[in-house]
Protein backbone atom coordinates (compact mmCIF):
# COMPACT_ATOMS: atom_id res chain seq x y z
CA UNK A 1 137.81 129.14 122.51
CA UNK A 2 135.74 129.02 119.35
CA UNK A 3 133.22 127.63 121.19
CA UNK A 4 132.57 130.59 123.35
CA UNK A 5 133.19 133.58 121.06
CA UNK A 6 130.44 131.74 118.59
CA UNK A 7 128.34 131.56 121.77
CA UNK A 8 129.47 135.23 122.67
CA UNK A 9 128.52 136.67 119.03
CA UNK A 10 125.09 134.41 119.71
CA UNK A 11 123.89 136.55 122.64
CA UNK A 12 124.35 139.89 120.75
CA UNK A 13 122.15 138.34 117.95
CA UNK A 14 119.44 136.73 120.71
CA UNK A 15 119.10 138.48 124.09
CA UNK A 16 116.87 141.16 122.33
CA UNK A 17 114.46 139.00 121.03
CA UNK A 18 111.66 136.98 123.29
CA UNK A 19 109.07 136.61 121.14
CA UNK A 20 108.42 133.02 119.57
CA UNK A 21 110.56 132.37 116.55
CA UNK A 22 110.88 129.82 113.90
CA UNK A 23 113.52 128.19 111.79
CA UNK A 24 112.92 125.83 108.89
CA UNK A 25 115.88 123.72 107.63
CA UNK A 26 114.18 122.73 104.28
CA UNK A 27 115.77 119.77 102.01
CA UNK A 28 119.18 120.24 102.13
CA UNK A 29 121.09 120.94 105.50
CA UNK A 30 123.65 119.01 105.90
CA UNK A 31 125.86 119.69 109.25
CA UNK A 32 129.37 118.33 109.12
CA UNK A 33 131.25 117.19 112.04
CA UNK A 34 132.83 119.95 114.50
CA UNK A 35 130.86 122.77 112.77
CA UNK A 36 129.19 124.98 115.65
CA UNK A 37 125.48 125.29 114.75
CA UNK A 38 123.59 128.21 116.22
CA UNK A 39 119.78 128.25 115.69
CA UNK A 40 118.18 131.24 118.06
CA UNK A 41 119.90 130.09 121.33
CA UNK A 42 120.20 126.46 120.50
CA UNK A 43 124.02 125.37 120.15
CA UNK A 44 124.78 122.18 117.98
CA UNK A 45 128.42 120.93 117.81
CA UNK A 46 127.88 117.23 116.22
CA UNK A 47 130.42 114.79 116.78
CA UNK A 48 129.09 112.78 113.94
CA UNK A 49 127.25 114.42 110.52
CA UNK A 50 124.11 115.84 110.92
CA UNK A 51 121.59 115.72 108.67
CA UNK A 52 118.86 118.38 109.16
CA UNK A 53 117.17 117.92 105.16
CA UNK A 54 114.14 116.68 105.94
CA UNK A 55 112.40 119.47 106.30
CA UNK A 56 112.84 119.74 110.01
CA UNK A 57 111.43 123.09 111.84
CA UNK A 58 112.58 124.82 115.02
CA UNK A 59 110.44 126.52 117.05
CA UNK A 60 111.68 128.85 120.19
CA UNK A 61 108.85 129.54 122.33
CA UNK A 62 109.31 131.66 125.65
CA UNK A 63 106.99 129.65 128.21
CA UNK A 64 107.78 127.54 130.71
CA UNK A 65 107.44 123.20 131.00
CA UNK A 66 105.07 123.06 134.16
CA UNK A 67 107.26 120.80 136.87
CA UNK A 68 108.17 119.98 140.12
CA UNK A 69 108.43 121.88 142.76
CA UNK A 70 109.39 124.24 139.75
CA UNK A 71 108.98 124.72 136.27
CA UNK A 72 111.21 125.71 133.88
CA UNK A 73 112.94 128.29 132.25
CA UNK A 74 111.12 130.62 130.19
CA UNK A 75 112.30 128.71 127.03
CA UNK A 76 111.79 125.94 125.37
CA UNK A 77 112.84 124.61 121.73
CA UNK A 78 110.37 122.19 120.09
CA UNK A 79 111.22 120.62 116.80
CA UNK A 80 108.54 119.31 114.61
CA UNK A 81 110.41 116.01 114.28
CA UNK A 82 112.47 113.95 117.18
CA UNK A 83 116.21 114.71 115.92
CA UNK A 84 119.10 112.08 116.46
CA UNK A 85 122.17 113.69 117.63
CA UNK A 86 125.48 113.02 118.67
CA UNK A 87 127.69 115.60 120.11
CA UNK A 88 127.91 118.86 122.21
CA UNK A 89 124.32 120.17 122.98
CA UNK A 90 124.11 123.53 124.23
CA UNK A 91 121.64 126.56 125.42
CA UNK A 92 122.15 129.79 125.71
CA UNK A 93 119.77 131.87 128.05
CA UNK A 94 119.12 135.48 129.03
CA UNK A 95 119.15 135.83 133.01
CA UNK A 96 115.59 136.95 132.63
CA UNK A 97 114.00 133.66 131.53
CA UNK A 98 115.58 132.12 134.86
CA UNK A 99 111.56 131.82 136.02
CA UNK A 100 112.28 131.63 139.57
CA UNK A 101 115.25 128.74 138.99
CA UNK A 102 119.24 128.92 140.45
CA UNK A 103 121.83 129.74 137.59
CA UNK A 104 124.00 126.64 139.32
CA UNK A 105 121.42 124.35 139.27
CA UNK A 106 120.42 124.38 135.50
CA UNK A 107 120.65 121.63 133.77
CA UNK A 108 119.48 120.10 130.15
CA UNK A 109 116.01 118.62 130.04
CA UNK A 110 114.64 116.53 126.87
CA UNK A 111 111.74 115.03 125.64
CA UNK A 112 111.43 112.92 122.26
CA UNK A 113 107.81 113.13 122.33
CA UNK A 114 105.32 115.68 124.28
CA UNK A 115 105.81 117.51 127.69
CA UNK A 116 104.67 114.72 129.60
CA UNK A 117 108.07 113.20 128.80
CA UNK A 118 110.54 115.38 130.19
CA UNK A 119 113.92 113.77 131.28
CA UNK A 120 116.59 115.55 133.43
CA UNK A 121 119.78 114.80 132.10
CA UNK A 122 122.34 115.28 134.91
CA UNK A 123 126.03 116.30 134.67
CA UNK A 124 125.32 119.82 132.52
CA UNK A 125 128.20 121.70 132.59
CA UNK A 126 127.33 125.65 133.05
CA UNK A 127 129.03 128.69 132.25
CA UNK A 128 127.52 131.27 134.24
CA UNK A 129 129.29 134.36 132.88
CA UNK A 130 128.43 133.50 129.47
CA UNK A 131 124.75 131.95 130.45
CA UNK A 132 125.42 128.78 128.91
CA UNK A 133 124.11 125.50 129.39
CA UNK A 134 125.71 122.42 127.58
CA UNK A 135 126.49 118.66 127.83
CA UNK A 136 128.01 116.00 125.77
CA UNK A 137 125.32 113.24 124.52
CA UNK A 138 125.55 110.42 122.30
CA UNK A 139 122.10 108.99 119.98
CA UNK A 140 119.92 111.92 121.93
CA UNK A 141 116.62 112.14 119.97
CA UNK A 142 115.68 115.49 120.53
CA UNK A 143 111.99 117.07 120.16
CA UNK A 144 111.29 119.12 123.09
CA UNK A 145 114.46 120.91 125.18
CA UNK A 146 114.51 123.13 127.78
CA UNK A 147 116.40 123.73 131.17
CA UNK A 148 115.20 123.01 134.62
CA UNK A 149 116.75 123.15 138.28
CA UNK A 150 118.02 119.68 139.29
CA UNK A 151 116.25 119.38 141.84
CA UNK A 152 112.99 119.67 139.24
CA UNK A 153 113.05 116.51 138.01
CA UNK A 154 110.80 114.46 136.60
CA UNK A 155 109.98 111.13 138.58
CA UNK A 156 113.85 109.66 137.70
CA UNK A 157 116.69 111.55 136.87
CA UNK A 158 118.68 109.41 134.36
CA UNK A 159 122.73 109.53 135.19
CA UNK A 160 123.68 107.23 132.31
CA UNK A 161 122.13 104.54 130.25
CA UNK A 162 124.28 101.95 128.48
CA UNK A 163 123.93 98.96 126.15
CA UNK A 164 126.84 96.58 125.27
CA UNK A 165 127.86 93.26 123.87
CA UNK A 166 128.31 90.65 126.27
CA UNK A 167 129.05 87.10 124.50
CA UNK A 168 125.62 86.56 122.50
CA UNK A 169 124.02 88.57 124.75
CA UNK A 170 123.19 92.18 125.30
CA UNK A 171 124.00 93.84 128.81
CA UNK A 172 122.15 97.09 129.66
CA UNK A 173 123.23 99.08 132.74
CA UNK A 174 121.49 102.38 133.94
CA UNK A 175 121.68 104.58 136.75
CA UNK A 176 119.61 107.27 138.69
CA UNK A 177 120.56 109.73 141.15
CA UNK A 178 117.15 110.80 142.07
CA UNK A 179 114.01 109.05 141.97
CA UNK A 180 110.63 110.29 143.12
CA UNK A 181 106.97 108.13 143.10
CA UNK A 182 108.78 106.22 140.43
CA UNK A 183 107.43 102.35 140.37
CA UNK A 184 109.47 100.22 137.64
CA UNK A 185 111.05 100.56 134.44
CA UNK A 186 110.05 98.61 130.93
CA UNK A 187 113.01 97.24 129.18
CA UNK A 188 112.23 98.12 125.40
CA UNK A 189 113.50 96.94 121.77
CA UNK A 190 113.24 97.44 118.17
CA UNK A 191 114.65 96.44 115.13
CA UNK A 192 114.52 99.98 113.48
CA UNK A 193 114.11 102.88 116.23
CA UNK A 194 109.93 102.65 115.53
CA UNK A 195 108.27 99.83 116.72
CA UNK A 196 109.05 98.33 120.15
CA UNK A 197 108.41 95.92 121.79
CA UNK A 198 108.39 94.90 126.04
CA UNK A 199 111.30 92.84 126.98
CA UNK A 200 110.68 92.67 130.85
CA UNK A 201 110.40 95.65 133.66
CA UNK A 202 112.84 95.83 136.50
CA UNK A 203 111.45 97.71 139.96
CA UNK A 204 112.69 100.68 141.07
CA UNK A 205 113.76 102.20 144.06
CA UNK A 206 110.78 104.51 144.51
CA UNK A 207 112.43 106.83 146.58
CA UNK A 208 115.94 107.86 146.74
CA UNK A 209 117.77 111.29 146.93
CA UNK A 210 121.01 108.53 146.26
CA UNK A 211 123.03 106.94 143.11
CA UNK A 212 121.08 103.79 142.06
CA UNK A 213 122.45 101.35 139.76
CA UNK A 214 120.39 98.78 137.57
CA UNK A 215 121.06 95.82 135.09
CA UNK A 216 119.22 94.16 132.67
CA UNK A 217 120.55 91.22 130.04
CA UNK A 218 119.13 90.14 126.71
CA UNK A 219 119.79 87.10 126.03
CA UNK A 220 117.86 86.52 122.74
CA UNK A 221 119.10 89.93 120.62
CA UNK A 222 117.90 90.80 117.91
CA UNK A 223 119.81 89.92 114.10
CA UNK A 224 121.93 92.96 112.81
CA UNK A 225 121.05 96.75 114.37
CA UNK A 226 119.25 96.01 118.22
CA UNK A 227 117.72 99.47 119.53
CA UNK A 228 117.06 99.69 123.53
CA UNK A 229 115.53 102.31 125.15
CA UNK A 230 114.04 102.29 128.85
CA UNK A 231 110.25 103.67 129.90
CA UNK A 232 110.47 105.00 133.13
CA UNK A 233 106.96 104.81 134.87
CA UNK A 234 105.69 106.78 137.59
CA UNK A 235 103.55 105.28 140.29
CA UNK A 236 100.36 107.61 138.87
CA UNK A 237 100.98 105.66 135.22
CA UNK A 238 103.03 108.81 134.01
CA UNK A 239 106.05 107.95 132.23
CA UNK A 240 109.16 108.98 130.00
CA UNK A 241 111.80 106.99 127.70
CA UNK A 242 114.68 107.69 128.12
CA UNK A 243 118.31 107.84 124.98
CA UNK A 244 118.19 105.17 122.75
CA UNK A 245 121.03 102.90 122.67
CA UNK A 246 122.21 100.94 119.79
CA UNK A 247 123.81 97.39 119.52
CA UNK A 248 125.31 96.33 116.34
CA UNK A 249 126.74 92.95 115.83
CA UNK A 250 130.23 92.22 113.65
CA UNK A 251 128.77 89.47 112.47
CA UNK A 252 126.43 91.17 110.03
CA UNK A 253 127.41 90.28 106.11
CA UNK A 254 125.73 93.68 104.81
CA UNK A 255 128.46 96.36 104.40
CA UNK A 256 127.55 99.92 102.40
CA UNK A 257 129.32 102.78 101.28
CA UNK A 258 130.46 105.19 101.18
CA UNK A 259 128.33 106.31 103.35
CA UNK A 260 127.25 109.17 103.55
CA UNK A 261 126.16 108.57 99.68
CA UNK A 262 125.73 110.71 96.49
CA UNK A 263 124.18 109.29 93.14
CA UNK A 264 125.45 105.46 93.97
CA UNK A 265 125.01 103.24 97.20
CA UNK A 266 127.55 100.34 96.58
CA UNK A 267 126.50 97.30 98.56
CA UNK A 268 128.79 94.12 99.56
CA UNK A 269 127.24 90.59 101.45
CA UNK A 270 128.64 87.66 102.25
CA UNK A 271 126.98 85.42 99.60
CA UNK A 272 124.89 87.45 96.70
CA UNK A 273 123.37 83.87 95.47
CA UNK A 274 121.12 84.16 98.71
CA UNK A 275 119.85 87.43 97.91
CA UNK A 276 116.31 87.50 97.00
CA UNK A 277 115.27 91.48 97.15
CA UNK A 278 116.71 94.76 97.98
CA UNK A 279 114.82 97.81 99.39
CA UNK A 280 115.36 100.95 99.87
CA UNK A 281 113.02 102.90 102.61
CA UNK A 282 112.45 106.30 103.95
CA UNK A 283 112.94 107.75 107.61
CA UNK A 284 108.97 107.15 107.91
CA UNK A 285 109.52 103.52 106.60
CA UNK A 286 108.12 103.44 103.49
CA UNK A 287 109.76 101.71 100.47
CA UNK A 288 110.69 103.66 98.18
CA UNK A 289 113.13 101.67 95.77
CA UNK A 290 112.88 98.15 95.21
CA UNK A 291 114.84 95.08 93.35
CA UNK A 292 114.46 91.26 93.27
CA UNK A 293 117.02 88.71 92.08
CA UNK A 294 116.26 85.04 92.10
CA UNK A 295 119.96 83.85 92.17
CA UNK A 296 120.77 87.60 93.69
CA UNK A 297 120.43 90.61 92.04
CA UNK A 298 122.84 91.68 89.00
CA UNK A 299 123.53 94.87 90.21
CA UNK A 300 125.66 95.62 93.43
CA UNK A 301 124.76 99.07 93.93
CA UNK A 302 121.97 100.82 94.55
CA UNK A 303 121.20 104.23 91.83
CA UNK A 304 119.90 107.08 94.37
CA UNK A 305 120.15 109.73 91.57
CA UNK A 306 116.65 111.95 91.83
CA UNK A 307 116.64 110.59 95.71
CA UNK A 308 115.75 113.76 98.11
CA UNK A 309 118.61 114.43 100.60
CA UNK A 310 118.16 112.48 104.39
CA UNK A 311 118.52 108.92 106.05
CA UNK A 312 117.33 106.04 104.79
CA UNK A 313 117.83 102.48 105.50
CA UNK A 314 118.77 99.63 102.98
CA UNK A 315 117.31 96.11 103.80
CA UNK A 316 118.70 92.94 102.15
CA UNK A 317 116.28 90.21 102.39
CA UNK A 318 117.61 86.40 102.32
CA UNK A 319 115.83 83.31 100.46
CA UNK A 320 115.90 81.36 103.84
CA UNK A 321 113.57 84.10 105.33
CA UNK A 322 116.58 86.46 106.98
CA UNK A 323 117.18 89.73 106.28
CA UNK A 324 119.92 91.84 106.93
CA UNK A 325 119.69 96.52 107.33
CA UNK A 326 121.95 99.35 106.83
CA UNK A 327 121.09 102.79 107.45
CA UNK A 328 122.64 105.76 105.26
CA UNK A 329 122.73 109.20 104.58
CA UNK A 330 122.22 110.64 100.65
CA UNK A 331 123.40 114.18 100.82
């Protein structure tokens, strides 16, 4: 019930304003879990802390994403940077931005990079008296969001995408429920959500109007944090990547906290003789912070006092070549 009278007292604000807008977050936004965010017609209700201080901007335009066999709504939210979210993600929309598409048909589309890399996400639920639009997502890197028809989508509507410990292994499982001109999709890793690299690609159906199911296992992971994220690839080379999954094994020695931090990151490891350096790094991967210790380092913390607010990762490097991350949150 909060939910919808914060979504109610939204449309007052909103339905009288269609001309682009803009919203800045600046340094220090920090969204805590549960709290209903309401930018424009954008509804955030994290399940985990959000961190919005690094400078991120919103901007509401009221075009439409060019699609197939329609286009969009006449809305779309682009944020400078992708952001990583985990919770309820909602839209609100005035009946005259519909563009031609069904009210109970709408459904959330994203893209973590341009508008060639729009993916339907099915299973939206709708409220049509209140014109909402919202689903429940989990590590969604947001950039570009909109709302489309389902029967707009792009060349593969993504149903679910999963990644999950099995033995020393990793086991990823997807599945579509339509696929158009699609040709295969590129199994993808990375050891920090930046770089990736090809595992292997796995054909798709091509075809289908049906629930298809798909399996891939890694059988070499990587150390610590794994990241796995699919590029779906049309038969005309177009393409789109779908969530991001993460893998963490139990086995990793690094521990910090508390996390999120304030002036003081305290660290523990398994064996501090085997330490040889400690960094600290920014969201854009840059080090920023930096200690060496031949027999470990003396200190077993990590100062963050005149550190600006936003997520960072710690990396513990070993003296028989290993290393070991962390990623945190200084408010």
């Amino acid at each position: 019930m909060k939910i919808k009278t914060s979504i109610a007292l939204a449309l007052c604000c909103i339905w009288s304003m269609q001309v682009q807008s803009q919203i800045v977050t600046g340094n220090s936004m920090y969204v805590k879990i549960g709290t209903i965010l309401a930018m424009d017609s954008l509804v955030l209700v994290p399940s985990e802390d959000l961190n919005l201080g690094n400078n991120y901007s919103l901007t509401v335009e009221h075009t439409a994403v060019p699609g197939n066999p329609n286009a969009s709504i006449n809305k779309k939210y682009v944020f400078n940077n992708p952001v990583n979210f985990h919770g309820n993600l909602g839209i609100i929309y005035d009946p005259a931005e519909l563009n031609g598409n069904t009210e109970s048909l709408l459904e959330l589309a994203n893209s973590w990079s341009d508008e060639s890399g729009f993916v339907t996400m099915s299973g939206s639920a709708r409220d049509l008296g209140l014109h909402f639009v919202s689903k429940d997502v989990a590590d969604l890197d947001i950039k570009l969001l909109t709302l489309v028809n389902a029967q707009s989508a792009l060349p593969v509507t993504l149903v679910t995408f999963d990644a999950e410990k099995e033995g020393r292994s990793v086991k990823l499982s997807w599945k579509t429920s339509f696929e158009t001109n699609s040709d295969f999709f590129e199994i993808q890793r990375s050891h920090d959500a930046k770089d990736w690299k090809a595992l292997d690609q796995v054909r798709s159906a091509g075809e289908s109007s049906r629930q298809s199911s798909y399996g891939y296992i890694d059988a070499k992971p990587v150390t610590g944090t794994g990241y796995y994220r699919l590029k779906m690839v049309d038969r005309d080379g177009t393409f789109a990547f779908s969530q991001i999954r993460k893998v963490l094994w139990d086995g990793s020695d690094l521990v910090v906290f508390p996390n999120p931090a304030g002036d003081r990151l305290e660290m523990g490891v398994k064996d501090w003789s085997k330490v040889t350096k400690i960094s600290v790094l920014n969201a854009g991967g840059n080090v920023v912070k930096e200690a060496r210790g031949i027999n470990g380092p003396k200190e077993k913390y990590v100062p963050l006092t005149g550190f600006q607010p936003g997520t960072y990762i710690l990396q513990v490097e070993y003296g028989d070549g290993s290393s070991e991350r962390a990623h945190f949150v200084k408010y």
